[in-house]
Protein backbone atom coordinates (compact mmCIF):
# COMPACT_ATOMS: atom_id res chain seq x y z
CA UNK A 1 118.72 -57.89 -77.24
CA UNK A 2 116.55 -56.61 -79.83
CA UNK A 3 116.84 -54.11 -82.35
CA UNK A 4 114.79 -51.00 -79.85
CA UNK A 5 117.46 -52.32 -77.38
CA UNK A 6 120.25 -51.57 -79.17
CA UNK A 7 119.43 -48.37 -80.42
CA UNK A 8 118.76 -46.81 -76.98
CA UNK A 9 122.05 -48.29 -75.47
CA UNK A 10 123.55 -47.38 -78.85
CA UNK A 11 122.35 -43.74 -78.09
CA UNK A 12 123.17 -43.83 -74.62
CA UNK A 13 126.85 -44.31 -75.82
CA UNK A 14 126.58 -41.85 -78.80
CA UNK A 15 125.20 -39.18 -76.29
CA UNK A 16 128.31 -39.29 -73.76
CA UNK A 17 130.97 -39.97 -76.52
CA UNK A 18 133.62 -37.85 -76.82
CA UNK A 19 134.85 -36.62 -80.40
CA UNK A 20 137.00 -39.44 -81.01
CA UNK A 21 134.45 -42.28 -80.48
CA UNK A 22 131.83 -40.15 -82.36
CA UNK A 23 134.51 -39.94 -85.41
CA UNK A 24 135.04 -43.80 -85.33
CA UNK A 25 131.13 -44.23 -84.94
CA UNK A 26 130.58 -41.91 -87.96
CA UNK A 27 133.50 -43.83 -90.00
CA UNK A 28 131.87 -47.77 -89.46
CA UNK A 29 128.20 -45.96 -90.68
CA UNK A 30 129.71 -44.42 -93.74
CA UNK A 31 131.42 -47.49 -94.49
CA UNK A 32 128.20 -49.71 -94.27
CA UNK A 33 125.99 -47.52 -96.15
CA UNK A 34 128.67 -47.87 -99.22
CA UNK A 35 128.32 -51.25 -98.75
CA UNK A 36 124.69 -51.13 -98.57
CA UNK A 37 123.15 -53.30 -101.33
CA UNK A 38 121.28 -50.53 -102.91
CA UNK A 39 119.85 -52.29 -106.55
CA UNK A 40 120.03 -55.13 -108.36
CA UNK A 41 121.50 -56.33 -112.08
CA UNK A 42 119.54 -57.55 -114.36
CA UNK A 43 120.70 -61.50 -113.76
CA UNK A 44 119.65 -60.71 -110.16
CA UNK A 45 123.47 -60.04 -108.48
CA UNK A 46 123.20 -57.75 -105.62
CA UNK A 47 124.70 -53.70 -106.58
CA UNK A 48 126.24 -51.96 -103.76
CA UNK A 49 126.66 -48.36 -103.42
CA UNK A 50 130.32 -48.18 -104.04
CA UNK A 51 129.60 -50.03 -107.57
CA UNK A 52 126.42 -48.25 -108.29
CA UNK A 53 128.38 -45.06 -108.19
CA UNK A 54 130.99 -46.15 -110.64
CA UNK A 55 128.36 -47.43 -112.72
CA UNK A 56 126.35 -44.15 -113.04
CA UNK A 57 130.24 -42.46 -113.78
CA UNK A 58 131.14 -44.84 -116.55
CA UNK A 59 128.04 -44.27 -118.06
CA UNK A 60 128.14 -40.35 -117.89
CA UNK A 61 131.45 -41.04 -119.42
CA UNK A 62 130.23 -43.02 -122.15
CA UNK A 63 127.08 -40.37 -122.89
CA UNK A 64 129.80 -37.87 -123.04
CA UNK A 65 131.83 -39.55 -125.88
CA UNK A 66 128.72 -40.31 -127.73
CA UNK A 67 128.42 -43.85 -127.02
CA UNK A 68 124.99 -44.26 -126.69
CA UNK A 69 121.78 -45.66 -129.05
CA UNK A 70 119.28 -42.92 -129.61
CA UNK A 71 115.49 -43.53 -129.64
CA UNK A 72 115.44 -43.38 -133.53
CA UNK A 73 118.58 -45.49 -134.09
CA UNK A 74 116.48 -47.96 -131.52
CA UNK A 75 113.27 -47.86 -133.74
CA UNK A 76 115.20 -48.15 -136.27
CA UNK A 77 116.71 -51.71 -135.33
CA UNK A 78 114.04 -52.85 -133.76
CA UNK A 79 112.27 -52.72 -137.25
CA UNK A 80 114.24 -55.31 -138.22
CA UNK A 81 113.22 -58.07 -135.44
């Protein structure tokens, strides 16, 4: 069964589902998309959404106590390559 297969008998289900199946249905999608490989590092290891996330908060965290080279400091060093 291919992939247009599934998604009409998929939908078929979806369509007739009561509230409880829909929550389930809703549950297994949210948990794939955080597990959805959504970038990459820069040694080539896969990112996932979960981990992206926590990445982009450490970081605000980080820019928020000042730990962080600015353009100038970066000129600045790079001077000396």
């Amino acid at each position: 069964m291919g992939a247009l297969e599934l998604r009409e008998s998929v939908l078929e289900y979806i369509n007739t589902a009561d509230e409880r199946l829909l929550k389930v249905v809703k549950a297994v999608i949210e948990s794939y998309q955080e597990e959805e490989i959504v970038a990459f590092s820069v040694e080539g290891e896969p990112i996932t959404r979960n981990e992206y996330k926590a990445q982009l908060a450490n970081v605000k965290l980080e820019i928020e106590r000042g730990e962080y080279t600015s353009q100038e400091d970066l000129e600045k060093e790079s001077d000396n390559w």
